[in-house]
PDB file of N, CA and C in Angstrom:
ATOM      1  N   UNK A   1     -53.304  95.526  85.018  1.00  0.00           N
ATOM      2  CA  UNK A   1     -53.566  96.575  85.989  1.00  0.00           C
ATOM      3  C   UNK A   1     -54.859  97.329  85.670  1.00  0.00           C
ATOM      4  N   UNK A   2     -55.485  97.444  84.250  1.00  0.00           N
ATOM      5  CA  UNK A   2     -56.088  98.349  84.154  1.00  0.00           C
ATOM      6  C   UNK A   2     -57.567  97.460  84.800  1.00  0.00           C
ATOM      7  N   UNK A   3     -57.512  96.255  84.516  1.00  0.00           N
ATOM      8  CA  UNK A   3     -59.020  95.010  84.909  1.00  0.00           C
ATOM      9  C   UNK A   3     -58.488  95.383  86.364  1.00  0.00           C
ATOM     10  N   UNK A   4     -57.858  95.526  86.859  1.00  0.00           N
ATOM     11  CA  UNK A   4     -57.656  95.189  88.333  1.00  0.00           C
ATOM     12  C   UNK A   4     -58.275  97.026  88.748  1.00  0.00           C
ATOM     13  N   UNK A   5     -58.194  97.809  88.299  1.00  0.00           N
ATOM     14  CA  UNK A   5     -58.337  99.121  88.928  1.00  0.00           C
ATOM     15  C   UNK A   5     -59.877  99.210  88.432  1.00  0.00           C
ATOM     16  N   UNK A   6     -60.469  98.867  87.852  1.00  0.00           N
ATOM     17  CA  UNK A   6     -62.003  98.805  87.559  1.00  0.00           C
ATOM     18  C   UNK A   6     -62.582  97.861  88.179  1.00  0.00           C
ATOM     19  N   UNK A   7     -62.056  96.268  88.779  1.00  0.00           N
ATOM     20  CA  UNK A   7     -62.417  96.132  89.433  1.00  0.00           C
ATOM     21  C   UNK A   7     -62.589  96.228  91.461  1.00  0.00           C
ATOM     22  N   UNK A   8     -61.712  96.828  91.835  1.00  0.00           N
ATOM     23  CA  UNK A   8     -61.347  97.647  92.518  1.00  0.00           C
ATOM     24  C   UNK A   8     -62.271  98.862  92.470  1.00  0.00           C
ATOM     25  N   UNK A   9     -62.618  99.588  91.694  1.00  0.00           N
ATOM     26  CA  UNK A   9     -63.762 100.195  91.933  1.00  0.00           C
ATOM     27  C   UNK A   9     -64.854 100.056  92.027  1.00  0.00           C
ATOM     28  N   UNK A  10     -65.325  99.242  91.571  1.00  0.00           N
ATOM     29  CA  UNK A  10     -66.383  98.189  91.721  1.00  0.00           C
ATOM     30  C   UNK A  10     -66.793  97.747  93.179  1.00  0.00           C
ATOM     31  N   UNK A  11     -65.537  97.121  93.970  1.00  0.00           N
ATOM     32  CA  UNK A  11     -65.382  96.548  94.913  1.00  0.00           C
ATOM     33  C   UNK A  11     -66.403  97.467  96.203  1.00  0.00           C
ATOM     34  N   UNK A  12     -64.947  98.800  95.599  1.00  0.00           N
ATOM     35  CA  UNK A  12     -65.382  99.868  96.722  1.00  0.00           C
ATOM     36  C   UNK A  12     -67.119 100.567  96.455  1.00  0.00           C
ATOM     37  N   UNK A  13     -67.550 100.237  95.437  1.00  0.00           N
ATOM     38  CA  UNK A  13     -68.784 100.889  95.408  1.00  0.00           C
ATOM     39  C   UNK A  13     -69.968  99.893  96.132  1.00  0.00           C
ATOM     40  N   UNK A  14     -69.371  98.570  96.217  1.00  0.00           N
ATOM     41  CA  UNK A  14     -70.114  97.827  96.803  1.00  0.00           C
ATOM     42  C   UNK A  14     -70.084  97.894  98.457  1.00  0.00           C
ATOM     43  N   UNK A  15     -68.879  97.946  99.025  1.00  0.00           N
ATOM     44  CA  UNK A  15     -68.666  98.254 100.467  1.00  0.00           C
ATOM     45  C   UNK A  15     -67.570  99.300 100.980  1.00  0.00           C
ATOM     46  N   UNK A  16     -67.611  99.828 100.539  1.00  0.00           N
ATOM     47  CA  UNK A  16     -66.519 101.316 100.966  1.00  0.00           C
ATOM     48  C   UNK A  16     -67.205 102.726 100.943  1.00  0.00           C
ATOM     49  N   UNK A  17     -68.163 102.330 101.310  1.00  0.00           N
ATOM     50  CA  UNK A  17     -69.484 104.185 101.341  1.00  0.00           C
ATOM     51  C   UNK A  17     -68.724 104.764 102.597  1.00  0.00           C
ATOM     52  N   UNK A  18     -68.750 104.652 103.657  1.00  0.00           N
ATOM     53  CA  UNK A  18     -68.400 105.173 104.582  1.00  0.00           C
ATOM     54  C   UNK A  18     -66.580 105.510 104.769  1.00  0.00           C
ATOM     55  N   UNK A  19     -65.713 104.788 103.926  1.00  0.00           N
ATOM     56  CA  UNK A  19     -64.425 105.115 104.083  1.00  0.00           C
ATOM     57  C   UNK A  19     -63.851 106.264 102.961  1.00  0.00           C
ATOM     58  N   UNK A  20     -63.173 106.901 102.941  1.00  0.00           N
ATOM     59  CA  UNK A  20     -62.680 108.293 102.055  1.00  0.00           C
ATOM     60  C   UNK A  20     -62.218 107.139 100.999  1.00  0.00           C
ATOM     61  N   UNK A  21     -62.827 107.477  99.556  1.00  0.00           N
ATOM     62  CA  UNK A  21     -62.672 107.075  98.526  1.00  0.00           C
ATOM     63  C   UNK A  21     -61.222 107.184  97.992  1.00  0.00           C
ATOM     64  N   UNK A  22     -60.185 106.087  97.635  1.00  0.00           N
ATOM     65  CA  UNK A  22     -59.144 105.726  97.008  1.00  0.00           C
ATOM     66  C   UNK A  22     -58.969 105.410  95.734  1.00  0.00           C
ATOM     67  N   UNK A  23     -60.276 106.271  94.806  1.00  0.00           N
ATOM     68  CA  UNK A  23     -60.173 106.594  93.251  1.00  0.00           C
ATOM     69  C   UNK A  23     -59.196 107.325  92.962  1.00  0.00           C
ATOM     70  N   UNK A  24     -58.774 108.024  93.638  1.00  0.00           N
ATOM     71  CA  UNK A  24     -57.453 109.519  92.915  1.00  0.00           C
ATOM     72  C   UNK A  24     -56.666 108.804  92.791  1.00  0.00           C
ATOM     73  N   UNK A  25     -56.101 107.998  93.785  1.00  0.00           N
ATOM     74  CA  UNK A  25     -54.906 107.164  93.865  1.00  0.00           C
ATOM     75  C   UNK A  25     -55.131 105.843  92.875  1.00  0.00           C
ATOM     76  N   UNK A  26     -55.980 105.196  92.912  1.00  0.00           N
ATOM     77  CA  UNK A  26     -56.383 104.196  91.422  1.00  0.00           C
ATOM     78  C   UNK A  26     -56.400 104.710  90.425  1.00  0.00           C
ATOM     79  N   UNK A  27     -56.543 106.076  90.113  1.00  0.00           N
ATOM     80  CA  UNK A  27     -56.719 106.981  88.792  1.00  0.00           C
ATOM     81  C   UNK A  27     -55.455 107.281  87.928  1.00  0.00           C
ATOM     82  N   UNK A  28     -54.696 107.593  89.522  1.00  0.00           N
ATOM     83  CA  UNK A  28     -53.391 108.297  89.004  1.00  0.00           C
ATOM     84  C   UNK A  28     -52.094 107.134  88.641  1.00  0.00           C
ATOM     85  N   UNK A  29     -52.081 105.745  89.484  1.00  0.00           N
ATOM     86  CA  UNK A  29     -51.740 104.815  88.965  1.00  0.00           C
ATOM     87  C   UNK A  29     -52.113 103.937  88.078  1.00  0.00           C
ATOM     88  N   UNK A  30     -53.071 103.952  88.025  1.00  0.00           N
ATOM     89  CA  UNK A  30     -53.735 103.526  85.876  1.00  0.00           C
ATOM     90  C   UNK A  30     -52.963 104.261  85.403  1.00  0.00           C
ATOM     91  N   UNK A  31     -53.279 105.639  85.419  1.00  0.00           N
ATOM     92  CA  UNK A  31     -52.644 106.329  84.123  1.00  0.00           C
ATOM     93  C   UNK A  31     -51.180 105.956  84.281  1.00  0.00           C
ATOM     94  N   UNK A  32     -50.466 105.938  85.586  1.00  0.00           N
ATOM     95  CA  UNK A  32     -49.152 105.608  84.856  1.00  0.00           C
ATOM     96  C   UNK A  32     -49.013 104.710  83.855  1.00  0.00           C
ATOM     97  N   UNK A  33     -49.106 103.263  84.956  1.00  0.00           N
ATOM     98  CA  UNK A  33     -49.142 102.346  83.910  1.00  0.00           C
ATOM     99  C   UNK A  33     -49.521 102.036  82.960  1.00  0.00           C
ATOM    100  N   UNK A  34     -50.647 102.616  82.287  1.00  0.00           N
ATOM    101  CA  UNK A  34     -50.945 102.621  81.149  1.00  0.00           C
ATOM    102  C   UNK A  34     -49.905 103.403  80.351  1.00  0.00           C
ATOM    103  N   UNK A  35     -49.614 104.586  80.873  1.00  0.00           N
ATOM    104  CA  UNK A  35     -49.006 105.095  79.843  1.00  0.00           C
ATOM    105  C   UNK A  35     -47.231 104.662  79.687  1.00  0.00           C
ATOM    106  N   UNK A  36     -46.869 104.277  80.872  1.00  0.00           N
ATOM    107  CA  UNK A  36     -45.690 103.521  80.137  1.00  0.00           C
ATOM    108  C   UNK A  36     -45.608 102.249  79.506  1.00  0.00           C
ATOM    109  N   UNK A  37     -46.979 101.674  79.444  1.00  0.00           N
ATOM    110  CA  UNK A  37     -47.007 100.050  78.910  1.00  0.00           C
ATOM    111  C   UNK A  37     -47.367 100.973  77.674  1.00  0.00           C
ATOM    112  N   UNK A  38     -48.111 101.666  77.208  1.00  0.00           N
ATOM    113  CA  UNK A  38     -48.294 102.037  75.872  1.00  0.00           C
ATOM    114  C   UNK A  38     -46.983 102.927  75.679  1.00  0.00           C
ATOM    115  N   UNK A  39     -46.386 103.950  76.155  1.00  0.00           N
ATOM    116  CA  UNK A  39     -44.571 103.582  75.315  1.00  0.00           C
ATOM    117  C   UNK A  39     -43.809 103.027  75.382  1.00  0.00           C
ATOM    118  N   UNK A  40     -43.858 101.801  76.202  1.00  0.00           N
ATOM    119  CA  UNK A  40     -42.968 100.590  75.521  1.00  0.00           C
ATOM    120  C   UNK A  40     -43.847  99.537  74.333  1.00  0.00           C
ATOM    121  N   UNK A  41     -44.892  99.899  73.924  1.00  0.00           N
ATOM    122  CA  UNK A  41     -45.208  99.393  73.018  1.00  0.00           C
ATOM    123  C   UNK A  41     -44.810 100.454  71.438  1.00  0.00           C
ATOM    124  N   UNK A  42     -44.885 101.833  71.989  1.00  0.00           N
ATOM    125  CA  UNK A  42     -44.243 102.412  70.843  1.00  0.00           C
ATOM    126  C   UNK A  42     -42.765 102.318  70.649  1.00  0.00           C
ATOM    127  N   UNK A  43     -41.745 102.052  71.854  1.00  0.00           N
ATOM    128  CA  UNK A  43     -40.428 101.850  71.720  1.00  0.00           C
ATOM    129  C   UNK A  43     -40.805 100.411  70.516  1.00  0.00           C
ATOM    130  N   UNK A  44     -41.350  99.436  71.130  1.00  0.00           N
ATOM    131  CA  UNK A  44     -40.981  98.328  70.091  1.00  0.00           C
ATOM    132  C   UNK A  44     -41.130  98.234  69.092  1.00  0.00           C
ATOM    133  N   UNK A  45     -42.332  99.141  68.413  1.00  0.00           N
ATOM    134  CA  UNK A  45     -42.545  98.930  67.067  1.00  0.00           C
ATOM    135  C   UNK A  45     -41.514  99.622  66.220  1.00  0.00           C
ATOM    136  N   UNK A  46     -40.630 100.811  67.079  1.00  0.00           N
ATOM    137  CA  UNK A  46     -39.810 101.299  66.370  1.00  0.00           C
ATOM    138  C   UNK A  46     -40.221 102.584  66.012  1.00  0.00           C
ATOM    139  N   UNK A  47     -41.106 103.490  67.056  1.00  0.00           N
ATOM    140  CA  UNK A  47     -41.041 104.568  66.817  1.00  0.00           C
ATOM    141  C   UNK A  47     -39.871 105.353  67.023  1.00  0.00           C
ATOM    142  N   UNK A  48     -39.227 106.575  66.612  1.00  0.00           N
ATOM    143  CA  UNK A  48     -38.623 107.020  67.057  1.00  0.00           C
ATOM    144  C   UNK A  48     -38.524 107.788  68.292  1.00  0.00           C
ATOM    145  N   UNK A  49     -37.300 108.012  68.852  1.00  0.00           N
ATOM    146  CA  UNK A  49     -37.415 108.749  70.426  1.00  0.00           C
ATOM    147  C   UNK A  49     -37.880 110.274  70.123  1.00  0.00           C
ATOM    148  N   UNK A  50     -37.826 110.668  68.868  1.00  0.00           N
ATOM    149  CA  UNK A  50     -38.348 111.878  68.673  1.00  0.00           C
ATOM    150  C   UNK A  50     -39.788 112.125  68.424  1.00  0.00           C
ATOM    151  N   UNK A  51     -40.311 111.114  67.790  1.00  0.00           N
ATOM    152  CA  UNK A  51     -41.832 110.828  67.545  1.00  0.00           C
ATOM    153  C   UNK A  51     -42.963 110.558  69.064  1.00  0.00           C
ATOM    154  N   UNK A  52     -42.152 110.243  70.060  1.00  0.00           N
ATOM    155  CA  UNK A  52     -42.536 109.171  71.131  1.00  0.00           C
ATOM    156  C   UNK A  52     -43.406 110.232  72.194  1.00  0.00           C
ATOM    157  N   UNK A  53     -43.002 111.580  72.006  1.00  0.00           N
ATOM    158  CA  UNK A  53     -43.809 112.374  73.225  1.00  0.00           C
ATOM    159  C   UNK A  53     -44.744 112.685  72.627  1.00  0.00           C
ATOM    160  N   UNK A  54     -44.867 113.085  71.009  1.00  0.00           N
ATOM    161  CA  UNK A  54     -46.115 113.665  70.349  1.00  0.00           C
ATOM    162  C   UNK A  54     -47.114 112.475  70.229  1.00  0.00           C
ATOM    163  N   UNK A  55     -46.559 110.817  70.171  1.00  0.00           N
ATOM    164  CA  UNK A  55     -47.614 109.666  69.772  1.00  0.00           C
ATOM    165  C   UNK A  55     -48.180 109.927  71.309  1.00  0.00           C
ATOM    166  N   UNK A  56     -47.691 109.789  72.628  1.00  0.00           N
ATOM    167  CA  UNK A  56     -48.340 109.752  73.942  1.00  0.00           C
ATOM    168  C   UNK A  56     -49.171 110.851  73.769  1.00  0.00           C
ATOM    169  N   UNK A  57     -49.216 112.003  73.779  1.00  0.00           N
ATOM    170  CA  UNK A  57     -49.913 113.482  73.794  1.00  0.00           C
ATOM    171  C   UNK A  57     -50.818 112.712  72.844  1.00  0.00           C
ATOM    172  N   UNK A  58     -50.763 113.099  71.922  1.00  0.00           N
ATOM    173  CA  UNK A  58     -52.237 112.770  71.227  1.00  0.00           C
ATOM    174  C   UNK A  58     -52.966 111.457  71.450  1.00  0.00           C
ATOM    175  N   UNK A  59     -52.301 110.364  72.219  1.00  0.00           N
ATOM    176  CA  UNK A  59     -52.941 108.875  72.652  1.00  0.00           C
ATOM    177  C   UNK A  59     -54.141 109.959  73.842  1.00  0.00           C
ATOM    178  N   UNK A  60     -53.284 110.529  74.818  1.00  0.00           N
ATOM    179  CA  UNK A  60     -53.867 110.834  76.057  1.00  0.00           C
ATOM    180  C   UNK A  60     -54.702 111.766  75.801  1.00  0.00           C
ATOM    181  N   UNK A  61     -54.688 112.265  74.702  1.00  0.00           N
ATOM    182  CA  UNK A  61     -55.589 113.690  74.523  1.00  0.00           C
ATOM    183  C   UNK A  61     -56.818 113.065  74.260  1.00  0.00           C
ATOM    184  N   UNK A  62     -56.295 111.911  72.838  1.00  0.00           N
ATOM    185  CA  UNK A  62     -57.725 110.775  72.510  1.00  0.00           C
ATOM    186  C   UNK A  62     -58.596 110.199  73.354  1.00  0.00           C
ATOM    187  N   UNK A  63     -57.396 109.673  74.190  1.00  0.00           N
ATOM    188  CA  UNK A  63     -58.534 109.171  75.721  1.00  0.00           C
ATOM    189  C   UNK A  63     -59.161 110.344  76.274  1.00  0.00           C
ATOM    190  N   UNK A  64     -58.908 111.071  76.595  1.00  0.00           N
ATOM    191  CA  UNK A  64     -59.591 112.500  77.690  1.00  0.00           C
ATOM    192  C   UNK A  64     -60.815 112.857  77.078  1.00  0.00           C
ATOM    193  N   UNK A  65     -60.320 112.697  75.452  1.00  0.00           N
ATOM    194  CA  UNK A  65     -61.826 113.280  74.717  1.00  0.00           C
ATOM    195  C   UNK A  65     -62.767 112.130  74.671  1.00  0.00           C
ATOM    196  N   UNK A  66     -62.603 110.708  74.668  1.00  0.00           N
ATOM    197  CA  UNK A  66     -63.474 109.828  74.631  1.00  0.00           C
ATOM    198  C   UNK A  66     -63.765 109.507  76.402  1.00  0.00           C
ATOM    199  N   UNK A  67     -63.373 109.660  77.313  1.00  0.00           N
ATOM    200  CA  UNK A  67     -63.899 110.488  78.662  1.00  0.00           C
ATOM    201  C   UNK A  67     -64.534 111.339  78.489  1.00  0.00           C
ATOM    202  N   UNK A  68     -64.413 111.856  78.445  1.00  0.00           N
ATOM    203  CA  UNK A  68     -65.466 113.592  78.462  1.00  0.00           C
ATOM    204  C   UNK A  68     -66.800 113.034  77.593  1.00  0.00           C
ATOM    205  N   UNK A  69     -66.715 112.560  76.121  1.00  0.00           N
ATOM    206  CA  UNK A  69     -68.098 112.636  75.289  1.00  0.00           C
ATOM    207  C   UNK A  69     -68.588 111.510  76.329  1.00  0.00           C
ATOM    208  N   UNK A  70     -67.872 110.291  76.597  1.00  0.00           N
ATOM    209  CA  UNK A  70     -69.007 108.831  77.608  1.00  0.00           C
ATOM    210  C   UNK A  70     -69.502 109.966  79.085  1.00  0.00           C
ATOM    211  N   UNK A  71     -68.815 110.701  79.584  1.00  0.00           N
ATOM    212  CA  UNK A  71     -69.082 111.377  80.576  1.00  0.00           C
ATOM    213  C   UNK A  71     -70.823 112.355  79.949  1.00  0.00           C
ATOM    214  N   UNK A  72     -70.493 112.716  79.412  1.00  0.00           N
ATOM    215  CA  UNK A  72     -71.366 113.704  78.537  1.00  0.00           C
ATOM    216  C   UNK A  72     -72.442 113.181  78.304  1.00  0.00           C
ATOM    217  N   UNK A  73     -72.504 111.919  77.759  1.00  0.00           N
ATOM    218  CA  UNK A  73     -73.525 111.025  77.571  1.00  0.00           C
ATOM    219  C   UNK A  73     -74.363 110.390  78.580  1.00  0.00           C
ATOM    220  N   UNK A  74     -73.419 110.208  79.580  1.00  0.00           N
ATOM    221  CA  UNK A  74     -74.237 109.682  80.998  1.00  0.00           C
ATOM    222  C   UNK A  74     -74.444 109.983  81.495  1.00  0.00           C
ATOM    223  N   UNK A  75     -73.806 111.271  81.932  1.00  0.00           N
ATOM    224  CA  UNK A  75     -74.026 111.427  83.136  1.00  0.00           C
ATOM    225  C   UNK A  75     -75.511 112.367  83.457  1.00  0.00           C
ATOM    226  N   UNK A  76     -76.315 112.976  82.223  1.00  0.00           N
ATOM    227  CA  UNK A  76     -77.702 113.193  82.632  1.00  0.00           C
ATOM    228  C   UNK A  76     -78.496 111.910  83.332  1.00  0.00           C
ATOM    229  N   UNK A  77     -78.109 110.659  82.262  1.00  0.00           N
ATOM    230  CA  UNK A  77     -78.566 109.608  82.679  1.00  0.00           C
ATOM    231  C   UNK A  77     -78.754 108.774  83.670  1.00  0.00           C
ATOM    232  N   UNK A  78     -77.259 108.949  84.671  1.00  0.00           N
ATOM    233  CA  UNK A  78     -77.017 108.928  85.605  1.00  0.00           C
ATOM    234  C   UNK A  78     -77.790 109.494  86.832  1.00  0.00           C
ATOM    235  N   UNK A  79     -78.099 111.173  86.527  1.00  0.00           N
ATOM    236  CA  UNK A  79     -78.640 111.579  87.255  1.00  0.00           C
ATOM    237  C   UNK A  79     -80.320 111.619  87.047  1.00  0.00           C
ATOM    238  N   UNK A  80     -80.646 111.327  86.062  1.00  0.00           N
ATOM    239  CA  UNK A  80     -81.933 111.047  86.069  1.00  0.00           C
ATOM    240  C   UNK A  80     -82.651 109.531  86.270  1.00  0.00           C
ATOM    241  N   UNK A  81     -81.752 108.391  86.994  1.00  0.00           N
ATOM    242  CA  UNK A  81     -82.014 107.021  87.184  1.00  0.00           C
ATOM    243  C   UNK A  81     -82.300 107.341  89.438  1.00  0.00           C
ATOM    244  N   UNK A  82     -80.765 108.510  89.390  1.00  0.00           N
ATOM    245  CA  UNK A  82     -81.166 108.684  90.861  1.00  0.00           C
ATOM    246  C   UNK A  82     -82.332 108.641  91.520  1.00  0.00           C
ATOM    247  N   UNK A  83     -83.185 109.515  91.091  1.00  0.00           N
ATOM    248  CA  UNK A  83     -84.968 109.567  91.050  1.00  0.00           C
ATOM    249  C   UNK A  83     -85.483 108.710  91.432  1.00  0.00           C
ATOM    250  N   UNK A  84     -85.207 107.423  91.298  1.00  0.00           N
ATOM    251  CA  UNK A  84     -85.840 106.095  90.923  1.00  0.00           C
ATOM    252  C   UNK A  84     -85.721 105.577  92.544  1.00  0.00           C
ATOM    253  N   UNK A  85     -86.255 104.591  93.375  1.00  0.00           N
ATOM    254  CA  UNK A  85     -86.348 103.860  94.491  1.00  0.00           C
ATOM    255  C   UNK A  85     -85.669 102.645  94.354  1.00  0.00           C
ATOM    256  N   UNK A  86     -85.400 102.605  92.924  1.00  0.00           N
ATOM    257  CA  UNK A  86     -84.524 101.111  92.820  1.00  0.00           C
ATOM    258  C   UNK A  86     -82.786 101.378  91.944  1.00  0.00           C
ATOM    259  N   UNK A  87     -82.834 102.968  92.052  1.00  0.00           N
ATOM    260  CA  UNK A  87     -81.413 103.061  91.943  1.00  0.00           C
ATOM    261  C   UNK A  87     -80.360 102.351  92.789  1.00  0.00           C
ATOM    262  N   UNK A  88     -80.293 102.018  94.222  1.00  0.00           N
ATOM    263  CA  UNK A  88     -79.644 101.407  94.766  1.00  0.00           C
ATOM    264  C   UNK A  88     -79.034 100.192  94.500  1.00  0.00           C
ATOM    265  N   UNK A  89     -80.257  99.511  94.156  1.00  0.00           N
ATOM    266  CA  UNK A  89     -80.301  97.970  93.728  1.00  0.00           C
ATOM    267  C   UNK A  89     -79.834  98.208  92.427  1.00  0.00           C
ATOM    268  N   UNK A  90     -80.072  98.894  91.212  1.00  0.00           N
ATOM    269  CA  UNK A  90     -79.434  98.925  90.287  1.00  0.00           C
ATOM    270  C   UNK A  90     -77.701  99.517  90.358  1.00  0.00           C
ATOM    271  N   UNK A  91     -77.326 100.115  91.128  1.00  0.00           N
ATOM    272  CA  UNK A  91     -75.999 100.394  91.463  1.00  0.00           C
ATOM    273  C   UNK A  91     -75.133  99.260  91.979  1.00  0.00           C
ATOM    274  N   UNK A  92     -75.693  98.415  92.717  1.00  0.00           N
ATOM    275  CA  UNK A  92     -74.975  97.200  93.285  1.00  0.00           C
ATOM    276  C   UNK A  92     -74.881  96.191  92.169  1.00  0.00           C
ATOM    277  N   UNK A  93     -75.838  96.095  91.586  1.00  0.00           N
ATOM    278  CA  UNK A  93     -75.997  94.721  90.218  1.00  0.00           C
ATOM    279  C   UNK A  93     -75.095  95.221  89.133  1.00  0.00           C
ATOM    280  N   UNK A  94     -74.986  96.616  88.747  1.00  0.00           N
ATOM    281  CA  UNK A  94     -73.861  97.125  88.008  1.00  0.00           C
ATOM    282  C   UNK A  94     -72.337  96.517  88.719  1.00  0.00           C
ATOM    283  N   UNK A  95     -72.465  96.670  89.600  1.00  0.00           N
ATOM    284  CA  UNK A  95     -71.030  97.311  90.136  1.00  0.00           C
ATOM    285  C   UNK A  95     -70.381  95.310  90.499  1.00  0.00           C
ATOM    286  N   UNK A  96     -71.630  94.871  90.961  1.00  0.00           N
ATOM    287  CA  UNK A  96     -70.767  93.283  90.841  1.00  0.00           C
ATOM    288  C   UNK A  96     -70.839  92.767  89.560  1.00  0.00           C
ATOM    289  N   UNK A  97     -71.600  93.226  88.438  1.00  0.00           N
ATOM    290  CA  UNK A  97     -71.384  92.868  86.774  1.00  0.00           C
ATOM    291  C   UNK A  97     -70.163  93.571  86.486  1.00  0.00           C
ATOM    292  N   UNK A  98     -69.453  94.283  86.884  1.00  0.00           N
ATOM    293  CA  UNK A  98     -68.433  95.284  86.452  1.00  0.00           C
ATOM    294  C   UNK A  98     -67.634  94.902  87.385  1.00  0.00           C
ATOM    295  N   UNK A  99     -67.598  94.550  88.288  1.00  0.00           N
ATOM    296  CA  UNK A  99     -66.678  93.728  89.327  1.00  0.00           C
ATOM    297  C   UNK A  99     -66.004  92.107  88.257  1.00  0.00           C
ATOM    298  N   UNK A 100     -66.951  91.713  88.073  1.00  0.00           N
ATOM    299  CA  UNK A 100     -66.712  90.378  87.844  1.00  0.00           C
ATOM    300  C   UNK A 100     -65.957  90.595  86.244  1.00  0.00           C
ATOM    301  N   UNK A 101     -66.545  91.251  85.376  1.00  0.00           N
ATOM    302  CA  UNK A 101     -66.076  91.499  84.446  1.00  0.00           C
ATOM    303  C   UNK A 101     -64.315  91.919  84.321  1.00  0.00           C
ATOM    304  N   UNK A 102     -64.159  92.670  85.357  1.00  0.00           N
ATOM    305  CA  UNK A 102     -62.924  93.265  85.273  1.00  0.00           C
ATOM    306  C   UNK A 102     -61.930  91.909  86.196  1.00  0.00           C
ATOM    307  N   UNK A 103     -62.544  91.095  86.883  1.00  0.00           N
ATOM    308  CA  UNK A 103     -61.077  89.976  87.446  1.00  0.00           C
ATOM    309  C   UNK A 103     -61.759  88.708  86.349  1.00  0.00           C
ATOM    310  N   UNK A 104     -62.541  88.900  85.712  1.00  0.00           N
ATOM    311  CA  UNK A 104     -62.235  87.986  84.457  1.00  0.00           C
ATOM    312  C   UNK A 104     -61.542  87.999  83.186  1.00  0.00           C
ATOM    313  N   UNK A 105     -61.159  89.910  82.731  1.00  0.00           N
ATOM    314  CA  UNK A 105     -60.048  90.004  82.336  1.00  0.00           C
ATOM    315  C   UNK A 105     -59.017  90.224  83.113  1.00  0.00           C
ATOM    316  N   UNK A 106     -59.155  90.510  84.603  1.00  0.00           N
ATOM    317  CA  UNK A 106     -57.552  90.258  84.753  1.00  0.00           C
ATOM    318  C   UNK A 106     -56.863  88.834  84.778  1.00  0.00           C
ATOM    319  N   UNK A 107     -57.962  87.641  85.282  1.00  0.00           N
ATOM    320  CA  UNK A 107     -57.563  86.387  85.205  1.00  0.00           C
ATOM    321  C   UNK A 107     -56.849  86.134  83.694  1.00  0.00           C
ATOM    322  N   UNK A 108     -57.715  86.832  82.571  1.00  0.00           N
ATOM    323  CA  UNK A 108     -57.546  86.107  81.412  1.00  0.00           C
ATOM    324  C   UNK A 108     -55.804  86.577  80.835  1.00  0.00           C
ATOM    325  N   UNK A 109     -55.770  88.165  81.394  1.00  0.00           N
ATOM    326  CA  UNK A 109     -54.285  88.609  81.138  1.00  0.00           C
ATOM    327  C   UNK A 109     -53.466  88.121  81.773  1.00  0.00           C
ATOM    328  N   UNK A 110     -53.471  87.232  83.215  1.00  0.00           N
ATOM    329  CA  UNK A 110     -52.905  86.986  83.702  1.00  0.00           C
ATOM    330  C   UNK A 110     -52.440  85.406  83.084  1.00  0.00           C
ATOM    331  N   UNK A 111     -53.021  84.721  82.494  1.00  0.00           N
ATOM    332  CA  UNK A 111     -53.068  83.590  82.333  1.00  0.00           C
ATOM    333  C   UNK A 111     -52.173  83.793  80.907  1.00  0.00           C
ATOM    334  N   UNK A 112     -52.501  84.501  80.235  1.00  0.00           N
ATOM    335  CA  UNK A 112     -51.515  85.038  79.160  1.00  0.00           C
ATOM    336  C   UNK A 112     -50.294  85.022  79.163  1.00  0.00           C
ATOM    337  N   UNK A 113     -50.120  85.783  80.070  1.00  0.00           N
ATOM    338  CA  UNK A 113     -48.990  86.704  80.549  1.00  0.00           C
ATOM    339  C   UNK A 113     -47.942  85.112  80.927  1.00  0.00           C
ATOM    340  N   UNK A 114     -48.674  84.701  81.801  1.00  0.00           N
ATOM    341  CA  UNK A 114     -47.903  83.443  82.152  1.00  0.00           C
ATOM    342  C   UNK A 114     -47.039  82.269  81.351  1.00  0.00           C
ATOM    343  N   UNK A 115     -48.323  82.548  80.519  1.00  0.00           N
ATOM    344  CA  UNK A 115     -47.565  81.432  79.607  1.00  0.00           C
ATOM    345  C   UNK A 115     -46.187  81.861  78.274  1.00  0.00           C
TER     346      UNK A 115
END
């Protein structure tokens, strides 16, 4: 799910300018699933049910803070590429490299998964 919601964004950055963006709703279902595939990975190893809300809290806190510093980092960058006459073209070549990337791991989890 998570290759499939990155690429999915991808998708939409390539042809979905004009329709109301369906990131909140890709956002908010990642995080589920992520976060119950990561506590059933702490159920299995044998954390305890008492240990299990403080390991999620600090997983999700970890992620938010490694969001925020990549956010932090780019996003001047981001806005200082805007400037440019060939930001466009560089937004599309991202976004189908990041397209493709993300249904080549979902193929690859999927193929996993299968077997």
């Amino acid at each position: 799910m998570i290759a499939l919601s990155i690429a999915y964004v991808a998708f939409e950055n390539l042809t979905m300018k004009s329709v109301v963006s369906r990131r909140w709703a890709v956002s908010f279902l990642f995080g589920l699933v992520h976060g119950f595939g990561f506590a059933g990975a702490l159920a299995e190893v044998g954390l305890p049910a008492s240990g299990l809300a403080a390991a999620l809290v600090g997983f999700n806190l970890g992620v938010e803070a490694g969001q925020a510093l990549i956010i932090g980092v780019l996003l001047p960058l981001i806005i200082w590429l805007q400037r440019f006459p060939w930001e466009p073209l560089l937004t599309k070549v991202s976004s189908i490299a990041i397209m493709a990337v993300g249904l080549v791991l979902l193929a690859e989890r999927a193929l996993v998964w299968s077997m």
